[in-house]
N, C-alpha and C. Protein backbone atom coordinates (compact mmCIF):
# COMPACT_ATOMS: atom_id res chain seq x y z
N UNK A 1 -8.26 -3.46 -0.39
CA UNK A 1 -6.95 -4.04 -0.11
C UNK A 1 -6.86 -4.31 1.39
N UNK A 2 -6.66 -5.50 2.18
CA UNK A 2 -6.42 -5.87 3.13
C UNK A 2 -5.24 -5.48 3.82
N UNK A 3 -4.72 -5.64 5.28
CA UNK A 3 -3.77 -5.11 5.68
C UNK A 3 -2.17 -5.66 5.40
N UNK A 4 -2.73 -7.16 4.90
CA UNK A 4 -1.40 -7.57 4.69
C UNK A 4 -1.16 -7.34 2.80
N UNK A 5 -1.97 -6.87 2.32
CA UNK A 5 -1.68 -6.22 0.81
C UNK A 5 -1.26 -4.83 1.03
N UNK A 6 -1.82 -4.37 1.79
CA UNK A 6 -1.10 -3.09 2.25
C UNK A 6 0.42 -3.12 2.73
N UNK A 7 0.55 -3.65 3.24
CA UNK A 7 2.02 -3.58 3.95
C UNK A 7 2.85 -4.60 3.09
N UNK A 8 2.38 -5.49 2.20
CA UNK A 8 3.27 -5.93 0.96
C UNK A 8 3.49 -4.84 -0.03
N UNK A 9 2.52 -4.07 0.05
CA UNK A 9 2.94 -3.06 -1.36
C UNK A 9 3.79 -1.89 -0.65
N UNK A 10 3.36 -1.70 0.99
CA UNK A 10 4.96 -1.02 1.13
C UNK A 10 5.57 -1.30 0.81
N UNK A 11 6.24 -2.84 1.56
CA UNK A 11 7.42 -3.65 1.22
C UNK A 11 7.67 -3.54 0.07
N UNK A 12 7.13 -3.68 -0.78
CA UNK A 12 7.96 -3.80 -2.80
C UNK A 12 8.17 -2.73 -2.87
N UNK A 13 7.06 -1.70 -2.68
CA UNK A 13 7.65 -0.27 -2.83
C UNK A 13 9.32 0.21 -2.53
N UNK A 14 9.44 0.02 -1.23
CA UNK A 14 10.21 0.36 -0.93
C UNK A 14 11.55 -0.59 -0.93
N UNK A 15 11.38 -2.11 -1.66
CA UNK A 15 12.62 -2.48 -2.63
C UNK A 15 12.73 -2.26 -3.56
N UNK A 16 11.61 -1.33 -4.54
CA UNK A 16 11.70 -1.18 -5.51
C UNK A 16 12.66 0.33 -5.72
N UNK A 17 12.34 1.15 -4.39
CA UNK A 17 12.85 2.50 -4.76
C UNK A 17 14.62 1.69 -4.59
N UNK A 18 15.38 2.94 -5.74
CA UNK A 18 16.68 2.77 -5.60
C UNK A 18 17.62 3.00 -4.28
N UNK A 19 17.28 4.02 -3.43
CA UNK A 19 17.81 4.40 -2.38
C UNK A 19 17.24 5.05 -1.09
N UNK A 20 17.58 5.34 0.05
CA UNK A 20 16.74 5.48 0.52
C UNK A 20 16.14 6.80 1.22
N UNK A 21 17.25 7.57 0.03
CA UNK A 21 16.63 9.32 -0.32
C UNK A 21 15.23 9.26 -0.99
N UNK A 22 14.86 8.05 -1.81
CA UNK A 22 13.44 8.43 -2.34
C UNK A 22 12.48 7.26 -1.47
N UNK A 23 13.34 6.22 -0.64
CA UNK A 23 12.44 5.89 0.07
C UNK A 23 12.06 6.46 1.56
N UNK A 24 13.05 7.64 2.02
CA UNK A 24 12.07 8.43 3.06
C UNK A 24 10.84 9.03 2.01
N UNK A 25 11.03 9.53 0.83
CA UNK A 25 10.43 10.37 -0.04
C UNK A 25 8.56 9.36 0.35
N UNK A 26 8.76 8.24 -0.24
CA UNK A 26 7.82 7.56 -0.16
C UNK A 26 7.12 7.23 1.14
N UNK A 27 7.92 7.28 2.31
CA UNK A 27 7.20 7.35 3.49
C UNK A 27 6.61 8.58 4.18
N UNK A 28 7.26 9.48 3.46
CA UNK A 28 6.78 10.77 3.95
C UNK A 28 5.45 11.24 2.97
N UNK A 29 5.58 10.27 1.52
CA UNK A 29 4.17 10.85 1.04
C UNK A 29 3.18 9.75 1.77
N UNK A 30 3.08 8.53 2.79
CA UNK A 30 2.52 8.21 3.16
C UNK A 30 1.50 8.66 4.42
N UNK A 31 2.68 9.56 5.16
CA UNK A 31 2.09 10.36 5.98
C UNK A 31 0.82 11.49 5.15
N UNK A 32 0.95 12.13 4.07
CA UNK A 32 -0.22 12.61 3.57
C UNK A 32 -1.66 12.12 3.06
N UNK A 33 -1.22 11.01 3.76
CA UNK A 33 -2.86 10.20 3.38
C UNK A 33 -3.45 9.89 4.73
N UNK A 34 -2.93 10.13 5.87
CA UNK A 34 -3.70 10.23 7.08
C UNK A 34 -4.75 10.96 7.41
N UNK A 35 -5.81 10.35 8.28
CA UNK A 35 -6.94 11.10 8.39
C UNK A 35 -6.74 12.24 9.27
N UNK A 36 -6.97 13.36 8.73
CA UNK A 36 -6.92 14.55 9.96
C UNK A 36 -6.89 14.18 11.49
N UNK A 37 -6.46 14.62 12.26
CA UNK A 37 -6.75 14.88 13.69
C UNK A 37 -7.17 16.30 13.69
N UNK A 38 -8.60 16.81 15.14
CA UNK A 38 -9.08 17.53 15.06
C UNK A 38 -8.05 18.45 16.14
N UNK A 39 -7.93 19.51 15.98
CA UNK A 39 -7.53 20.81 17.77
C UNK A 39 -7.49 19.70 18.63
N UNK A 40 -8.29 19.20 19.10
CA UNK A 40 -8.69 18.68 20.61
C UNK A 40 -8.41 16.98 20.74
N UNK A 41 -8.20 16.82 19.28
CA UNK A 41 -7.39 15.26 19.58
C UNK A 41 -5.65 15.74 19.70
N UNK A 42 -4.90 16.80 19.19
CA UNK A 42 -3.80 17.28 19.61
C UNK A 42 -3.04 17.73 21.00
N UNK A 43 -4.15 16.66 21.80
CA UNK A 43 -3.79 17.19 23.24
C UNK A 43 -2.94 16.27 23.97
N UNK A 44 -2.92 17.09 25.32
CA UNK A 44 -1.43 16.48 26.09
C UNK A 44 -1.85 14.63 26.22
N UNK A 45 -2.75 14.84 26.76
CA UNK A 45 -3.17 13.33 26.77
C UNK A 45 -3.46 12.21 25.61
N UNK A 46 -3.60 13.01 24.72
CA UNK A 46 -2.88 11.90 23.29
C UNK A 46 -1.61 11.60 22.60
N UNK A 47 -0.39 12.63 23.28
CA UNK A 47 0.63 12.33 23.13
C UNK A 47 1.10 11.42 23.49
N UNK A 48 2.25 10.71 22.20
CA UNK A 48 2.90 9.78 22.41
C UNK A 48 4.27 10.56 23.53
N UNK A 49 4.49 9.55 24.34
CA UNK A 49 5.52 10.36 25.56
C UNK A 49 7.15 9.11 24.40
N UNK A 50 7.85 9.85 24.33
CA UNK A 50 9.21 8.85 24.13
C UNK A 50 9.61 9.32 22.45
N UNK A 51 8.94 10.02 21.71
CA UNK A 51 8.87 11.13 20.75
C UNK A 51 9.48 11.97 20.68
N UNK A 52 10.78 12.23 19.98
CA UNK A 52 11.16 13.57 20.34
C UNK A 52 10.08 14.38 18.97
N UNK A 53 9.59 14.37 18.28
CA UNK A 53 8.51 15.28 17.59
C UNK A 53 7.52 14.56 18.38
N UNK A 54 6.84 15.63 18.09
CA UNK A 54 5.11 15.05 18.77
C UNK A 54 4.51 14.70 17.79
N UNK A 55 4.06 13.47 18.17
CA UNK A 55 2.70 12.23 18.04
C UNK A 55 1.53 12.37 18.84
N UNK A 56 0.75 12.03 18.12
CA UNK A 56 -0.64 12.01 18.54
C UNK A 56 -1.00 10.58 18.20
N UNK A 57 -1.94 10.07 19.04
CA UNK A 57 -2.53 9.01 18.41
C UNK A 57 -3.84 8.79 19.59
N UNK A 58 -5.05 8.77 18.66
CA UNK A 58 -6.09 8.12 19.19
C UNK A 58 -6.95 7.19 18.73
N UNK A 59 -7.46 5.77 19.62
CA UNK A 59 -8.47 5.43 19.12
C UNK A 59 -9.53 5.85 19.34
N UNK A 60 -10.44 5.10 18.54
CA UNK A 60 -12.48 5.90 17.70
C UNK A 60 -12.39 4.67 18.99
N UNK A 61 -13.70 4.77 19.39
CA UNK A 61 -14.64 3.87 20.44
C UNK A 61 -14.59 2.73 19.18
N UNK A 62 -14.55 1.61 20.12
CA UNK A 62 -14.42 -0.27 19.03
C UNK A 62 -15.86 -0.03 18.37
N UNK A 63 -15.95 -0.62 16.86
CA UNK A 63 -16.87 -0.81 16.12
C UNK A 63 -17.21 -2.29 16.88
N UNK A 64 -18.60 -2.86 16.14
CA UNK A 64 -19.64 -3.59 16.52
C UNK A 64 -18.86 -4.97 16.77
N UNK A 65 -17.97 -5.32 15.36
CA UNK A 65 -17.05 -6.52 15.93
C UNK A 65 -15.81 -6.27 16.85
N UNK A 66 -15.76 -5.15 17.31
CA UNK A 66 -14.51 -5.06 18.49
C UNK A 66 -13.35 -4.44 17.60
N UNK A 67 -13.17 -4.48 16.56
CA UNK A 67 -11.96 -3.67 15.99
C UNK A 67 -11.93 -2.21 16.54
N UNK A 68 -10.60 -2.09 16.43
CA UNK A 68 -10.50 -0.55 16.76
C UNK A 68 -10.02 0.46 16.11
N UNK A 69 -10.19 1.69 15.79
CA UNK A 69 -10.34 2.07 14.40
C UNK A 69 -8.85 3.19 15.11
N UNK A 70 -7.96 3.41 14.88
CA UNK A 70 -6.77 4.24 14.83
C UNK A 70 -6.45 5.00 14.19
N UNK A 71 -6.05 6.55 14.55
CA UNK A 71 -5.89 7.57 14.03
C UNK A 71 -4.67 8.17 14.60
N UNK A 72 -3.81 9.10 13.71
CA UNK A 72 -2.54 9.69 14.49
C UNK A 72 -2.11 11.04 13.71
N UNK A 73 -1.39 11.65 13.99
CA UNK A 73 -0.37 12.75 13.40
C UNK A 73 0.95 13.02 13.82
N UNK A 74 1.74 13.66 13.42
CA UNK A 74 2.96 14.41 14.09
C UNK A 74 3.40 15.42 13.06
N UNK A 75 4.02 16.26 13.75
CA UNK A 75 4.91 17.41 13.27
C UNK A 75 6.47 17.15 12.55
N UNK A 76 6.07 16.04 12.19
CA UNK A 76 7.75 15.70 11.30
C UNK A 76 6.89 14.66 10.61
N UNK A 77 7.30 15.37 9.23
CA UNK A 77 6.97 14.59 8.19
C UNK A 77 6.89 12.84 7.77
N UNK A 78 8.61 12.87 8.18
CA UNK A 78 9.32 11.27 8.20
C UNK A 78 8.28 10.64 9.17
N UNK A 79 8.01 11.13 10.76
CA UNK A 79 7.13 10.49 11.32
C UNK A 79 6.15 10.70 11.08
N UNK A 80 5.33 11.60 10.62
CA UNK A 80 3.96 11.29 9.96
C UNK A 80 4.05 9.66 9.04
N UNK A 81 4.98 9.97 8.51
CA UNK A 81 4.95 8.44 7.43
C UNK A 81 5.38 7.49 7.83
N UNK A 82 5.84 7.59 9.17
CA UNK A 82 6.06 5.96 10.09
C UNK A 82 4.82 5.62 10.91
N UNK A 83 4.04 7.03 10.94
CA UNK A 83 2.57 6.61 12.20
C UNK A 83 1.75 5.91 10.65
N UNK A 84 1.92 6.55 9.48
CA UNK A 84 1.03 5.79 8.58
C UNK A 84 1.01 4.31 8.20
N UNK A 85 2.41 4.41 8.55
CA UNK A 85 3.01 2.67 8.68
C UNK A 85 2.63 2.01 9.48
N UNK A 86 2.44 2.47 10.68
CA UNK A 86 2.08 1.96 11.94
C UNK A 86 0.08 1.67 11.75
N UNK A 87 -0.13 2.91 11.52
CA UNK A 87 -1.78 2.74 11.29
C UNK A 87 -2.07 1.75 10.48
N UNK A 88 -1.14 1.25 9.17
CA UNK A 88 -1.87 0.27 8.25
C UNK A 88 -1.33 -0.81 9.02
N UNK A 89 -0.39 -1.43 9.93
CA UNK A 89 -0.22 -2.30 10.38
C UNK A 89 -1.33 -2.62 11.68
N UNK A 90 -1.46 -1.87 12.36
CA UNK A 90 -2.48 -2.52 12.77
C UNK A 90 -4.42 -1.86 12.76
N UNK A 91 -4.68 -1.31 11.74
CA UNK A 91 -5.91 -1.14 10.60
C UNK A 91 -6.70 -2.16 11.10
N UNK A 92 -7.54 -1.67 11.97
CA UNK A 92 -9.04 -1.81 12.10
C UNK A 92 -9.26 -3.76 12.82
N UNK A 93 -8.08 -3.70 13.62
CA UNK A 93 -8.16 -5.07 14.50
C UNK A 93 -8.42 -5.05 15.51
N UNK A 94 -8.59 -6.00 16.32
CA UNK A 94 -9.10 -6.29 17.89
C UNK A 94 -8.26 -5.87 18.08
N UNK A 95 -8.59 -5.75 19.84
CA UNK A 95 -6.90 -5.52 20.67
C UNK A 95 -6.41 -7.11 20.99
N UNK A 96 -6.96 -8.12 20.71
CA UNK A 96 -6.19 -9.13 20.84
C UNK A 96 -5.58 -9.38 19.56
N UNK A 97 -5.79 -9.28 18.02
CA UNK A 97 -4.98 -8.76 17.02
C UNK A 97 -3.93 -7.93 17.10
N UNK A 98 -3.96 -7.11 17.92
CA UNK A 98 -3.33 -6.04 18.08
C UNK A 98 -1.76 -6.64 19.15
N UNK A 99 -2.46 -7.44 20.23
CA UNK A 99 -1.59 -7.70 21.02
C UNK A 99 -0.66 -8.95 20.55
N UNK A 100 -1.35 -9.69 19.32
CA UNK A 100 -0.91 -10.57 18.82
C UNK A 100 0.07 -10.43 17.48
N UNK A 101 -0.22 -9.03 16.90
CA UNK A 101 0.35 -8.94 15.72
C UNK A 101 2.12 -9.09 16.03
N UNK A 102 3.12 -9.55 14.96
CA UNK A 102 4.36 -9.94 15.15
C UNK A 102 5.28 -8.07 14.94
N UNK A 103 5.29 -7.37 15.70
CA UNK A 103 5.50 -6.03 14.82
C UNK A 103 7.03 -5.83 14.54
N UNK A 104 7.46 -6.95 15.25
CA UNK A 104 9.37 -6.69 15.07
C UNK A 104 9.43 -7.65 13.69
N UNK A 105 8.55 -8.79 13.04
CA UNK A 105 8.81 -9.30 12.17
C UNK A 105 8.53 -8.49 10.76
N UNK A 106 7.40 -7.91 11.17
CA UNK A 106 7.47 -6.66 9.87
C UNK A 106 8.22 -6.00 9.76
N UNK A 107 8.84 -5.14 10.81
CA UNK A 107 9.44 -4.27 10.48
C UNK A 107 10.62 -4.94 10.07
N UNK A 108 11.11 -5.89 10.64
CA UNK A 108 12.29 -6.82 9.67
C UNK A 108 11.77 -6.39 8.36
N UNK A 109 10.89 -7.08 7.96
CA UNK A 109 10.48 -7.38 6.71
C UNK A 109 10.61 -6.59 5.89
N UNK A 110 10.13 -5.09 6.76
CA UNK A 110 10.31 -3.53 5.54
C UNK A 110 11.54 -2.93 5.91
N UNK A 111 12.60 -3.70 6.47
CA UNK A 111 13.65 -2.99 6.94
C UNK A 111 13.82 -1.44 7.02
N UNK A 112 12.87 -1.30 7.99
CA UNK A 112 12.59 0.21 8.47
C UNK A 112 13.91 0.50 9.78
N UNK A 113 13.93 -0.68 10.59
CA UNK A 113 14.78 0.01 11.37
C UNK A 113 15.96 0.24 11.18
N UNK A 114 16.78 -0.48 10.51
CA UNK A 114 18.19 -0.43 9.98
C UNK A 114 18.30 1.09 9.25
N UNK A 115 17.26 2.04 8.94
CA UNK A 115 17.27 2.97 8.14
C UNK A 115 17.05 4.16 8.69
N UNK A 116 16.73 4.08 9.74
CA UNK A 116 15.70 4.89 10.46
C UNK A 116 16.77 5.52 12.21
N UNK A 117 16.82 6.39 12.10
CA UNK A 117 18.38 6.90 13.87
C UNK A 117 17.57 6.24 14.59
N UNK A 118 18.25 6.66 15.62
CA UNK A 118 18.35 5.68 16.30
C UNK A 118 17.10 6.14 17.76
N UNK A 119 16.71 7.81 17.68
CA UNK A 119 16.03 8.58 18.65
C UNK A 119 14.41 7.74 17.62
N UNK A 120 14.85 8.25 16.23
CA UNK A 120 12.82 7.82 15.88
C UNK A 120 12.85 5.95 16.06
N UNK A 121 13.62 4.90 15.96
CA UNK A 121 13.34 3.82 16.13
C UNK A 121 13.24 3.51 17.56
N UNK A 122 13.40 4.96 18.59
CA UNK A 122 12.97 4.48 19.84
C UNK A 122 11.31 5.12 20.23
N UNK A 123 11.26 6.40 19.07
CA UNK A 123 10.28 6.92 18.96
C UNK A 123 8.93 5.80 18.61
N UNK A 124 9.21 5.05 17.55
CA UNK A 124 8.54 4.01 16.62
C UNK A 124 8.23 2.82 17.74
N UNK A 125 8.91 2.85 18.92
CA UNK A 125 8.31 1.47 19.49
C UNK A 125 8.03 2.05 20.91
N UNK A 126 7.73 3.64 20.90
CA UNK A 126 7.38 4.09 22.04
C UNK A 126 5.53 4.39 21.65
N UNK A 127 5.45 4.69 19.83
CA UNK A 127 4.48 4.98 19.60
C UNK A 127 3.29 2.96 19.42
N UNK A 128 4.51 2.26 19.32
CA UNK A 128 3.83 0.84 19.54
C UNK A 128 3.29 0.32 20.74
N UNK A 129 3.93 1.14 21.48
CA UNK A 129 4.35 0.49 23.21
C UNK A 129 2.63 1.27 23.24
N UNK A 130 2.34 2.63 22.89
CA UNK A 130 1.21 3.30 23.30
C UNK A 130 -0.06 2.37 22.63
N UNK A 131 0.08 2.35 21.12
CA UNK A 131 -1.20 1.38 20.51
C UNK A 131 -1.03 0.37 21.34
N UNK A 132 -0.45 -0.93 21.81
CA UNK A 132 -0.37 -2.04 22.19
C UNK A 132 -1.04 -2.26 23.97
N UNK A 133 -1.03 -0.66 24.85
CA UNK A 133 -1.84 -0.32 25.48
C UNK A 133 -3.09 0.23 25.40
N UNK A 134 -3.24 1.13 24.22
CA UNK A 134 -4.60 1.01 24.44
C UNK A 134 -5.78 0.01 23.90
N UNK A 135 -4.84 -1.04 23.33
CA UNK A 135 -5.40 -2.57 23.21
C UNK A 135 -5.58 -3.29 24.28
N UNK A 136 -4.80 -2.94 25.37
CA UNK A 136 -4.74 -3.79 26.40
C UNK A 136 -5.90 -2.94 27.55
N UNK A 137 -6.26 -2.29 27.30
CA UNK A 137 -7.28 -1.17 27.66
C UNK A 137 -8.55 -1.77 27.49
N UNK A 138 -8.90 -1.60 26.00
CA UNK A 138 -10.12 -2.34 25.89
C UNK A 138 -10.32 -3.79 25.99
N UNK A 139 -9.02 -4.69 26.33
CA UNK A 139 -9.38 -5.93 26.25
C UNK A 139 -9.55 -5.83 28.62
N UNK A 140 -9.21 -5.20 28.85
CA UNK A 140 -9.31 -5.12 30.26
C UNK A 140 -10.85 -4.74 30.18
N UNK A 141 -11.16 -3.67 29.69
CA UNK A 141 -12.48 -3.14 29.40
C UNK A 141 -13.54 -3.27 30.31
């Protein structure tokens, strides 16, 4: 499944749930499909800063075509299942993909922010603001 089948089957998912007591439900079981982070990726320097729970997020060194492979966690569930949101949105692209992707039109699209207080939707584009640099990282490179 590609990234934009991925983030369509959020989307239905989450018009399909009735409310949006079972659609945190569904974002928070999304967070349980993230790949571990190890002790030592939980460090100060992989924190997302603008979080009030802590985020982690690191990228793997770019594979052979330049994609960059993204990994994250946090200590709040709900945001575990918004970094999973975040990871399938931008899943294994360049950083010029990355710098190019539309991320305020998706999230329109999954009307996450209208749902979401107002501290994690500053959290959610503090943890974008971080991916969208370390795209701009390797495209400086």
């Amino acid at each position: 499944m590609g990234m934009e089948e991925r983030i369509q089957h959020i989307k239905d998912t989450l018009e399909i749930l009735p409310d949006w007591e079972e659609r945190y439900r569904f974002i928070i079981d999304l967070g349980g499909d993230l790949e571990p982070l190890n002790d030592a990726e939980r460090s100060e320097s992989n924190r997302v800063r603008g979080c009030l729970s802590q985020v982690w997020l690191v990228a793997d060194p770019p594979g052979a075509d330049g994609t960059i492979h993204l990994r994250g966690d946090s200590d709040a569930h709900i945001v575990r299942g918004l970094v999973a949101i975040l990871l399938t949105i931008y899943a294994d692209k360049t950083p010029r993909e990355i710098a190019n992707t539309d991320i305020h039109g998706i999230f329109q699209a999954l009307q996450l922010e209208q749902h979401i207080t107002m501290n994690r939707r500053n959290g959610l584009y503090s943890m974008v603001e971080t991916i969208q640099n370390m795209a701009q990282q390797r495209l400086a490179g």
